[in-house]
Protein backbone atom coordinates (compact mmCIF):
# COMPACT_ATOMS: atom_id res chain seq x y z
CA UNK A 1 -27.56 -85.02 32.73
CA UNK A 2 -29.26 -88.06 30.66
CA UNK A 3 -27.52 -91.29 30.43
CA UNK A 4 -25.14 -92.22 27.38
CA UNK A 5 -27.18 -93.49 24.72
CA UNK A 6 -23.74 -95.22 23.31
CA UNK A 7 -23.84 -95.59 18.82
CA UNK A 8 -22.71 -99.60 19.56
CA UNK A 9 -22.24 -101.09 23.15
CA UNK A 10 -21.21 -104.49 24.03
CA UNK A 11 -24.43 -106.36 24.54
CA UNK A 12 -23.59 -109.84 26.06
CA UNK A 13 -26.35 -112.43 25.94
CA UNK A 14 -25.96 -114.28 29.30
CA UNK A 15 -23.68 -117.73 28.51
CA UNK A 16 -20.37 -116.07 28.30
CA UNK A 17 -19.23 -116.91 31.61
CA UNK A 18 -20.52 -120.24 31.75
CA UNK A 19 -18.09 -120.71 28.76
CA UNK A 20 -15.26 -118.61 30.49
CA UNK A 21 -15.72 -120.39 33.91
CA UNK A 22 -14.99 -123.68 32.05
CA UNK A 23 -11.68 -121.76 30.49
CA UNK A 24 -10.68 -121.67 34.17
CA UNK A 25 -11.85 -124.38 36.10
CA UNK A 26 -10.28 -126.79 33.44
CA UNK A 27 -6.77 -124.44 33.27
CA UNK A 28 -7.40 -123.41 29.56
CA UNK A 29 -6.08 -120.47 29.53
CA UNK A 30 -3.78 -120.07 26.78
CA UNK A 31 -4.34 -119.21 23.21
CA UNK A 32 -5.80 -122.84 22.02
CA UNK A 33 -8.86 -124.87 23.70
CA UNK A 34 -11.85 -126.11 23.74
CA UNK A 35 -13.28 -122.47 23.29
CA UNK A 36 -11.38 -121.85 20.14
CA UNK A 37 -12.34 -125.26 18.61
CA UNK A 38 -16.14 -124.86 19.41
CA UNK A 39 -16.07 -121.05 18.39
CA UNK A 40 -14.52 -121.52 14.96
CA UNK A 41 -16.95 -124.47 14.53
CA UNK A 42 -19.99 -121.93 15.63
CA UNK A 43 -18.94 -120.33 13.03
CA UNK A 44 -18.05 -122.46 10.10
CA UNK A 45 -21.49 -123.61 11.09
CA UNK A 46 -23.21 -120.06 10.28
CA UNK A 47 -21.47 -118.63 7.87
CA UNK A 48 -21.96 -122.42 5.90
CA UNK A 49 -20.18 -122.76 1.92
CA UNK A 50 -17.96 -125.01 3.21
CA UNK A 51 -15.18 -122.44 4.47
CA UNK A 52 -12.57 -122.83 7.38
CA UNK A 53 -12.59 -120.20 10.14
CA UNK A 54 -9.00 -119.79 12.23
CA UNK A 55 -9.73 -117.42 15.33
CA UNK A 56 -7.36 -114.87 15.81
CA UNK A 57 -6.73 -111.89 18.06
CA UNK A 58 -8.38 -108.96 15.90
CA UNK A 59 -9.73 -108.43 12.32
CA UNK A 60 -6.45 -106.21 11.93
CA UNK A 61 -4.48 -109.52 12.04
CA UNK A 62 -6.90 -111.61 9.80
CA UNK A 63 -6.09 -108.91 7.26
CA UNK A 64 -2.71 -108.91 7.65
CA UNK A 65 -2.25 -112.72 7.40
CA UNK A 66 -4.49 -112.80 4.52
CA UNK A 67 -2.37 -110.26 2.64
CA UNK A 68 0.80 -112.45 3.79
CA UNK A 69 -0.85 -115.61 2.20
CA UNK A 70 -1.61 -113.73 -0.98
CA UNK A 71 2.27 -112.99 -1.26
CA UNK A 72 2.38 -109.43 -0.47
CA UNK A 73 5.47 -107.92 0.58
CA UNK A 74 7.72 -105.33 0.11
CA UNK A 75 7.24 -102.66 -2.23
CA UNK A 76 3.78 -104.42 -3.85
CA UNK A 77 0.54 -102.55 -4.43
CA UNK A 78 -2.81 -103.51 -2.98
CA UNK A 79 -5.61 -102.02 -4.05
CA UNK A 80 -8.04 -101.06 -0.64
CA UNK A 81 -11.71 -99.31 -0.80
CA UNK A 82 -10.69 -95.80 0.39
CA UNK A 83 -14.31 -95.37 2.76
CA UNK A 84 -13.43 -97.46 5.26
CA UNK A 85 -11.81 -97.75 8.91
CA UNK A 86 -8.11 -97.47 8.97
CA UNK A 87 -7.49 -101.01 9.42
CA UNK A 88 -8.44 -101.94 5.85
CA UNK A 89 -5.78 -100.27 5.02
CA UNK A 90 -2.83 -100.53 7.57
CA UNK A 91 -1.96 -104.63 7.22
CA UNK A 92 -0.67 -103.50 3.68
CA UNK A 93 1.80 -100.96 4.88
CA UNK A 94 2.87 -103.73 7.65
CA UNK A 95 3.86 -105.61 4.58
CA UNK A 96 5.89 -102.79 3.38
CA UNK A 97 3.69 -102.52 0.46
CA UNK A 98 1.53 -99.66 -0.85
CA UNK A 99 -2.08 -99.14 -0.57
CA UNK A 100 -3.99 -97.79 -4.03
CA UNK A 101 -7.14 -95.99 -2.84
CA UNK A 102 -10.47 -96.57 -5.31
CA UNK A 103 -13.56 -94.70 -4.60
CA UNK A 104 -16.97 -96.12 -3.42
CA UNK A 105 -20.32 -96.42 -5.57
CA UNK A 106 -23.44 -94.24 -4.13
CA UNK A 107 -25.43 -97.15 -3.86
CA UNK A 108 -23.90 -99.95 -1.20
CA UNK A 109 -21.21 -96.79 -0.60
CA UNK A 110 -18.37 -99.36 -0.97
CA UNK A 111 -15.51 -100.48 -3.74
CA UNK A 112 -16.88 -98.61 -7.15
CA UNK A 113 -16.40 -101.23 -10.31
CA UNK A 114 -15.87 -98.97 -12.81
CA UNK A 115 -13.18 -96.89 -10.69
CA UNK A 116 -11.40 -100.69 -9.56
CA UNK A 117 -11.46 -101.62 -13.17
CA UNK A 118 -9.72 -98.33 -14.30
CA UNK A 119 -7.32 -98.40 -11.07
CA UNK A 120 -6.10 -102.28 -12.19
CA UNK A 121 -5.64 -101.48 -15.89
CA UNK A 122 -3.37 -98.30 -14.94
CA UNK A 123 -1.65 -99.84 -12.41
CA UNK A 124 -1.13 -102.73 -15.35
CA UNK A 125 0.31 -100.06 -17.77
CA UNK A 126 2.57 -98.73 -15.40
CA UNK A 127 4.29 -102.02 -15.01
CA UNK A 128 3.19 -102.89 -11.00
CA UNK A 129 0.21 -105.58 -11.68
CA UNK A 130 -1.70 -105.32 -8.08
CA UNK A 131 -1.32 -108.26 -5.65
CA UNK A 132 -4.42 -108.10 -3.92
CA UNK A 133 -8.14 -106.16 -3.90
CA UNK A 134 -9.45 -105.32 -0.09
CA UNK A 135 -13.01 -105.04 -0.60
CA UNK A 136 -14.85 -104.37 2.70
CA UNK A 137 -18.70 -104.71 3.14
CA UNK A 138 -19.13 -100.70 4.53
CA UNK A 139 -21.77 -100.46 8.01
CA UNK A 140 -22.41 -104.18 7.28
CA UNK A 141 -23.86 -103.47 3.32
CA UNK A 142 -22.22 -105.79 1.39
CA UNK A 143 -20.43 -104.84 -1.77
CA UNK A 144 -21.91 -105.28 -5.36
CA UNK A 145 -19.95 -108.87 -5.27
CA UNK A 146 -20.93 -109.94 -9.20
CA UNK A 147 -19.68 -106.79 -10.31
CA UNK A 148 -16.49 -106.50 -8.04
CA UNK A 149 -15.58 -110.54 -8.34
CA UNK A 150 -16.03 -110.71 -11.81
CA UNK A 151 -13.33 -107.86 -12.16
CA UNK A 152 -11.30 -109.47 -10.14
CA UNK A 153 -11.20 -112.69 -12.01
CA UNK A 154 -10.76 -110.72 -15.30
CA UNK A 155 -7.16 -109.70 -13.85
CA UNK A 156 -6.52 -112.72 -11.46
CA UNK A 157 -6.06 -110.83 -8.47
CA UNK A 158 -7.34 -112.26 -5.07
CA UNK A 159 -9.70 -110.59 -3.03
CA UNK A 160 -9.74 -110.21 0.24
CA UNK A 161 -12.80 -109.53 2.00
CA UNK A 162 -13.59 -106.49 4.99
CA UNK A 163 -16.29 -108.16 6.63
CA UNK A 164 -15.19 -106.81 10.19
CA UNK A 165 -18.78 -104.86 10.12
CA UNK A 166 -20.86 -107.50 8.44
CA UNK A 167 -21.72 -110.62 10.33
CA UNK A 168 -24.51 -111.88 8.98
CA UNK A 169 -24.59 -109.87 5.79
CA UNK A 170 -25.62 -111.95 2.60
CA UNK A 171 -25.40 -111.36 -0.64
CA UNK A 172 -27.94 -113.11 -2.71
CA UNK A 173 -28.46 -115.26 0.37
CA UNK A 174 -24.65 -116.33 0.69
CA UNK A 175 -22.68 -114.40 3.45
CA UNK A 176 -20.52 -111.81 3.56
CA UNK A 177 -16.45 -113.19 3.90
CA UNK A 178 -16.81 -116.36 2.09
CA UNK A 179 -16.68 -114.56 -1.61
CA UNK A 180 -13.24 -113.95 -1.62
CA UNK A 181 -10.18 -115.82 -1.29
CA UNK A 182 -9.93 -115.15 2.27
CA UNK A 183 -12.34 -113.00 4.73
CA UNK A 184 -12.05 -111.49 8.13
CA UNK A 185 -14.43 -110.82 10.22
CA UNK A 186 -13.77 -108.28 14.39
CA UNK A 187 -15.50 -108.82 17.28
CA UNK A 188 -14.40 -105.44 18.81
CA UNK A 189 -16.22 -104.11 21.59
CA UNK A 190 -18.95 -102.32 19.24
CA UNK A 191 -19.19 -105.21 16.75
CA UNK A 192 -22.40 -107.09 16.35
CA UNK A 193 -21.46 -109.70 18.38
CA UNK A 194 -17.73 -109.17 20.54
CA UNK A 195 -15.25 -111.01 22.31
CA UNK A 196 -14.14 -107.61 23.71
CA UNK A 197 -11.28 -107.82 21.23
CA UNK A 198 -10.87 -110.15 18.43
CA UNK A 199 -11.40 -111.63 14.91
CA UNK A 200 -11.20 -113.95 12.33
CA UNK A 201 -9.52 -115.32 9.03
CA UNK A 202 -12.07 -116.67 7.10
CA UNK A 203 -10.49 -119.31 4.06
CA UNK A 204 -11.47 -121.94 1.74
CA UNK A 205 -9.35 -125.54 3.09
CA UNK A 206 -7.87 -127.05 6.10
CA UNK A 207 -4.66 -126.83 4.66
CA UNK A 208 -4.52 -122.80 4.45
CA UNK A 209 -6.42 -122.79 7.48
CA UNK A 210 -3.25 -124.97 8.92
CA UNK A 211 -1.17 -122.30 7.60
CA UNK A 212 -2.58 -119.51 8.85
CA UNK A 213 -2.50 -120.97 12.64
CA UNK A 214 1.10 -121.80 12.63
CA UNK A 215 1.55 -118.48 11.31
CA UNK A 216 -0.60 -116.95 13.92
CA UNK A 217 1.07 -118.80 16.69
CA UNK A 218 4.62 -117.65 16.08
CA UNK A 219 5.45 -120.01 13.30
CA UNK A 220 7.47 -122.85 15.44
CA UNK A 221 8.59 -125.59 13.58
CA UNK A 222 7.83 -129.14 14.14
CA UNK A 223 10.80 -130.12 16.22
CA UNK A 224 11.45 -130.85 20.23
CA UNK A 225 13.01 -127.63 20.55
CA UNK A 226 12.39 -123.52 19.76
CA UNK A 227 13.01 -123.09 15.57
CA UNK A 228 11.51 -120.89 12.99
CA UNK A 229 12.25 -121.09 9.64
CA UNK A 230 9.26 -118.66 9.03
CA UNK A 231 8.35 -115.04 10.43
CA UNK A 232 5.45 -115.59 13.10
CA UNK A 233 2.92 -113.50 14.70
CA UNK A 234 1.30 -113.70 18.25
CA UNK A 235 -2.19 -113.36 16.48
CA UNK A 236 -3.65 -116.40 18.11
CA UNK A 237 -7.55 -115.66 19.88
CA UNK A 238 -6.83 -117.02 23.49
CA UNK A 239 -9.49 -119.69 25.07
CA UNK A 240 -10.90 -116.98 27.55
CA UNK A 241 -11.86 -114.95 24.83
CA UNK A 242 -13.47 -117.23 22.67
CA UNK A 243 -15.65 -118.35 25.62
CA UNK A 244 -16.95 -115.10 25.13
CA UNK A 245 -17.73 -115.52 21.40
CA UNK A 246 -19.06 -118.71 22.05
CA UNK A 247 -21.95 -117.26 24.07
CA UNK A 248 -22.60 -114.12 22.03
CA UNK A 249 -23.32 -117.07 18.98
CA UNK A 250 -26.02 -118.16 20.80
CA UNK A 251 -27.80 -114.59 20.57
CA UNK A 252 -26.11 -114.00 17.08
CA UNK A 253 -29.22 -113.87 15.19
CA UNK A 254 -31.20 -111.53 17.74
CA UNK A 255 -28.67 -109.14 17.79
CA UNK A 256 -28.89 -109.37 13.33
CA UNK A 257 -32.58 -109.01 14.23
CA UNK A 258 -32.22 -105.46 16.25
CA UNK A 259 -29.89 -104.02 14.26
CA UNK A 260 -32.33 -104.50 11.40
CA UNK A 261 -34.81 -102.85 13.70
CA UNK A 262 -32.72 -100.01 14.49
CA UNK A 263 -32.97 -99.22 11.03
CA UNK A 264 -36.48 -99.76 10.39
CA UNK A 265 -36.49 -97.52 12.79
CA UNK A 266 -34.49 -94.88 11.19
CA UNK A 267 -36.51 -95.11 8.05
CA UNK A 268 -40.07 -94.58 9.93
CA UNK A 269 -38.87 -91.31 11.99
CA UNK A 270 -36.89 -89.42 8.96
CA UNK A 271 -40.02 -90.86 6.26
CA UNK A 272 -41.22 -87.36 6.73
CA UNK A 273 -38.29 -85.12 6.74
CA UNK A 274 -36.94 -83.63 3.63
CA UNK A 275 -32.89 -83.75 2.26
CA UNK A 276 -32.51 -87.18 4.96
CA UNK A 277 -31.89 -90.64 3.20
CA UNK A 278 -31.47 -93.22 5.43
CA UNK A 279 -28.67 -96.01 4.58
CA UNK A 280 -30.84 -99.28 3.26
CA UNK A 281 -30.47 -102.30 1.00
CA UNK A 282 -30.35 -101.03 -3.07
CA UNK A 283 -32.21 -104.34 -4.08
CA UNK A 284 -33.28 -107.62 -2.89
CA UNK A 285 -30.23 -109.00 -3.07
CA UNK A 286 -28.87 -107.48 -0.40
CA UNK A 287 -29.24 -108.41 2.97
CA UNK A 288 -27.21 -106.00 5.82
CA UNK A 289 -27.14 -106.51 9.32
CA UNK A 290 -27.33 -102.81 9.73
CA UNK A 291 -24.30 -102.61 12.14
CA UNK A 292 -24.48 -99.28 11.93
CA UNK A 293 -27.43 -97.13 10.59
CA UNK A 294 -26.41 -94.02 9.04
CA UNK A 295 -28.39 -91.42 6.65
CA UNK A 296 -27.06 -88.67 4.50
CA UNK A 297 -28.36 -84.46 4.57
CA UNK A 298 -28.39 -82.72 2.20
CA UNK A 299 -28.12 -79.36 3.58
CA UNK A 300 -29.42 -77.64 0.26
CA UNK A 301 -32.43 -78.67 1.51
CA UNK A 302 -32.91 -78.76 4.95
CA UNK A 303 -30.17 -75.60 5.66
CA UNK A 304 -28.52 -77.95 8.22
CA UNK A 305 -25.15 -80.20 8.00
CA UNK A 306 -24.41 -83.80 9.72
CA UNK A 307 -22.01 -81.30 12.00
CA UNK A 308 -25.61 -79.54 13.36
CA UNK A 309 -27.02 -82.40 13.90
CA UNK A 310 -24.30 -84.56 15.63
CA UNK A 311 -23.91 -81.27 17.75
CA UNK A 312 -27.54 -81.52 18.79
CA UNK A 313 -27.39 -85.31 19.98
CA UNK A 314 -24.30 -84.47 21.75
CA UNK A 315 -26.14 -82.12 23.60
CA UNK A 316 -28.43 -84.56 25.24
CA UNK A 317 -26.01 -87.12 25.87
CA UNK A 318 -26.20 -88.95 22.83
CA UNK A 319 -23.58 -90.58 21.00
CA UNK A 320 -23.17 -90.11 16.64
CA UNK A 321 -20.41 -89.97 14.33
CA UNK A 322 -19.15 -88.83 10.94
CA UNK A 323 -19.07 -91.35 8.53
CA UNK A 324 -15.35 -92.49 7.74
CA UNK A 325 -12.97 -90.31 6.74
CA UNK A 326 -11.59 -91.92 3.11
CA UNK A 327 -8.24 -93.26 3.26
CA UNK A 328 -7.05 -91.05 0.43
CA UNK A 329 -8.04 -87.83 2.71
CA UNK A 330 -5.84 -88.97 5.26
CA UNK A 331 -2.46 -87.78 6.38
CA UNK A 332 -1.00 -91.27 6.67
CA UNK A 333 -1.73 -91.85 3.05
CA UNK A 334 -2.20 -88.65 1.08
CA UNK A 335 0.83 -89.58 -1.19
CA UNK A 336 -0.77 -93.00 -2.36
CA UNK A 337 -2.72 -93.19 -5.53
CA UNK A 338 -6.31 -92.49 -5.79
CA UNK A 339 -8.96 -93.64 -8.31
CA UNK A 340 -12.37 -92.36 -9.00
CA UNK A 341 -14.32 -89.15 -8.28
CA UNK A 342 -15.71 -87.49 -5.29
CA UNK A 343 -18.57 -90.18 -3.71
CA UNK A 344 -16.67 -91.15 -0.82
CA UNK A 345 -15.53 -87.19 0.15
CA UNK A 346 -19.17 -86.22 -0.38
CA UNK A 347 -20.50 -89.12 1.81
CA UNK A 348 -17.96 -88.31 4.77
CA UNK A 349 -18.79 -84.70 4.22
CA UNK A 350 -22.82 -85.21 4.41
CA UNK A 351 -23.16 -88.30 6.22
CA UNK A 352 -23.43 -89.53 10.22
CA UNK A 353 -23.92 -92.95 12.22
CA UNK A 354 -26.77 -93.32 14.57
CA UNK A 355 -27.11 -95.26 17.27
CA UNK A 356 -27.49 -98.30 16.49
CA UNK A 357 -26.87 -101.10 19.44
CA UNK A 358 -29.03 -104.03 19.91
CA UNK A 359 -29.72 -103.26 23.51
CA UNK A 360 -31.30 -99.71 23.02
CA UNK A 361 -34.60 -99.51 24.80
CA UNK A 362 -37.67 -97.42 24.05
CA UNK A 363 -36.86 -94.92 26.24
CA UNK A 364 -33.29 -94.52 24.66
CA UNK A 365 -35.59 -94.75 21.06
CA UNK A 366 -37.69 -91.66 21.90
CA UNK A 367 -34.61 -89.16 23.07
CA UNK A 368 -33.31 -89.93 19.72
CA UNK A 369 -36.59 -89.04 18.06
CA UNK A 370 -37.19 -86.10 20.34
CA UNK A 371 -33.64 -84.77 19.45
CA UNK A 372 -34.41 -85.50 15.27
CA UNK A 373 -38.29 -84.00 15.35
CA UNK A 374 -36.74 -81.11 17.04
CA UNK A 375 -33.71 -80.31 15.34
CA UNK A 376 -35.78 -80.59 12.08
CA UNK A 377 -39.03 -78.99 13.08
């Protein structure tokens, strides 16, 4: 049988253990170092706008403190992008509030304006004013940000930024996370860059920055023995881990550079094939990382599904995958409210992710174009 071709493998860039070998030799091993402080600078430094970064132990727990600083809690709605990952939407039920699912746009395939707007003013009329907008930046596309912001300012609710997929996204050359009032960014195992597990609060001062870390580090009180007057999470990133990070910075932009390529990619082998779009920028203003590539069939005309073709690449070893399933389509949620029409059932239902990992070689570039030229032929 062929080897895996993977959709988004770890791809480390050679540092790391330099950076995890100091960890050791110098006994940092806990959850605070030198690693942390020079990997949250790394990336204050990149992502620039004068913003604060607090490394944590997954994007999961940057969205869950973030909703905690916006005052979500019990029984509150937040309004979450329904296309998305799971963990968009499950830091809002840890707060025991309620998740209120708006449809995507067919352009970026994220948060849809018009269906946010008419989601808030309902909500409004109904007598629960929304606490907080997740907004996530879908594949690494970011969201239409005037249009989404600018509703969100009409109504005063915070947003809260998805950019686990979108490191080095920009949006009218400003990046991805630092729109909101708070971002968070994962660097899972298949993210652009990883720590193997981790993420990342992304805010606007030292002082919520401050507040997030003692709240990530159990929330002890100043004092010479154990007291909390707070609830506290063990969501600090550990030193060992961000001496991982640390070295995947260095190769940051490469990796940016062949996701991008991937696509390209993408766009050059399906040019010719009828009823396949390939996922790419709407304008100029846009600028995606391309975490993942994707395209959409349309089996109308080509008289083959997403299904046919994952099916095929599975047969030679090759790794794809549905788009996400909406939130509002799952089981978890399917009693939560819903806004908008049918884009984001019709892009799970007609859509797939590629492989798209910054380490594929040629080789691994012509199975996947043998498997497409003859699936479509």
């Amino acid at each position: 049988m062929n080897s895996k071709i993977w959709l988004s493998s770890p791809h480390m860039g050679g540092n790391e253990l330099r950076y995890i070998h100091e960890a050791f030799d110098s006994n940092w091993v806990a959850p605070l170092g030198p690693n942390v402080n020079s990997f949250e600078e790394d990336l204050e430094k990149f992502l620039q706008q004068d913003i604060k970064v607090a490394a944590l132990s997954a994007g999961t727990s940057a969205l869950h403190l973030a909703l905690i600083e916006c005052g979500v809690g019990y029984g509150d709605e937040v309004i979450c992008q329904s296309m998305t990952f799971s963990a968009s939407a499950n830091p809002i039920a840890y707060c025991g509030a309620i998740p209120v699912f708006v449809d995507s746009e067919i352009e970026t395939w994220n948060i849809c304006p018009i269906a946010l707007e008419e989601a808030i003013v309902d909500r409004i009329s109904k007598g629960v004013k929304p606490k907080a907008i997740i907004a996530v930046h879908l594949y690494g596309m970011p969201y239409k940000v005037d249009e989404v912001n600018g509703i969100a300012d009409k109504y005063d609710i915070p947003i809260i930024e998805d950019a686990a997929e979108s490191l080095g996204s920009t949006y009218k050359n400003i990046a991805t996370g630092t729109f909101g009032k708070y971002g968070a960014l994962s660097f899972n195992g298949n993210k652009i860059i990883t720590t193997s597990g981790g993420g990342a609060l992304i805010c606007q001062s030292n002082l919520e920055k401050e507040r997030i870390v003692f709240l990530a580090t159990q929330a002890r009180d100043d004092a010479p023995h154990y007291q909390h007057s707070h609830v506290g999470y063990n969501y600090r990133m550990s030193n060992i881990v961000a001496g991982i990070g640390r070295g995947q910075m260095e190769v940051l932009e490469d990796r940016i550079n062949a996701r991008r390529a991937m696509n390209k990619f993408y766009q050059d082998l399906f040019a010719s094939i009828n009823g396949v779009e390939v996922f790419k920028e709407p304008s100029n203003d846009f600028y995606s990382n391309h975490w993942l590539s994707a395209i959409l069939i349309d089996s109308k005309v080509t008289d083959k599904t997403r299904e046919d073709l994952r099916l095929a690449f599975l047969e030679d070893n090759i790794e794809s995958r549905p788009l996400w399933k909406p939130m509002h389509l799952q089981p978890i949620f399917e009693n939560c409210s819903y806004y908008g029409g049918n884009v984001s059932e019709r892009l799970f239902e007609n859509g797939l992710c590629l492989p798209s990992g910054s380490n594929l070689t040629d080789q691994d570039k012509f199975r996947i174009s043998k498997v497409v030229l003859d699936f479509f032929k």
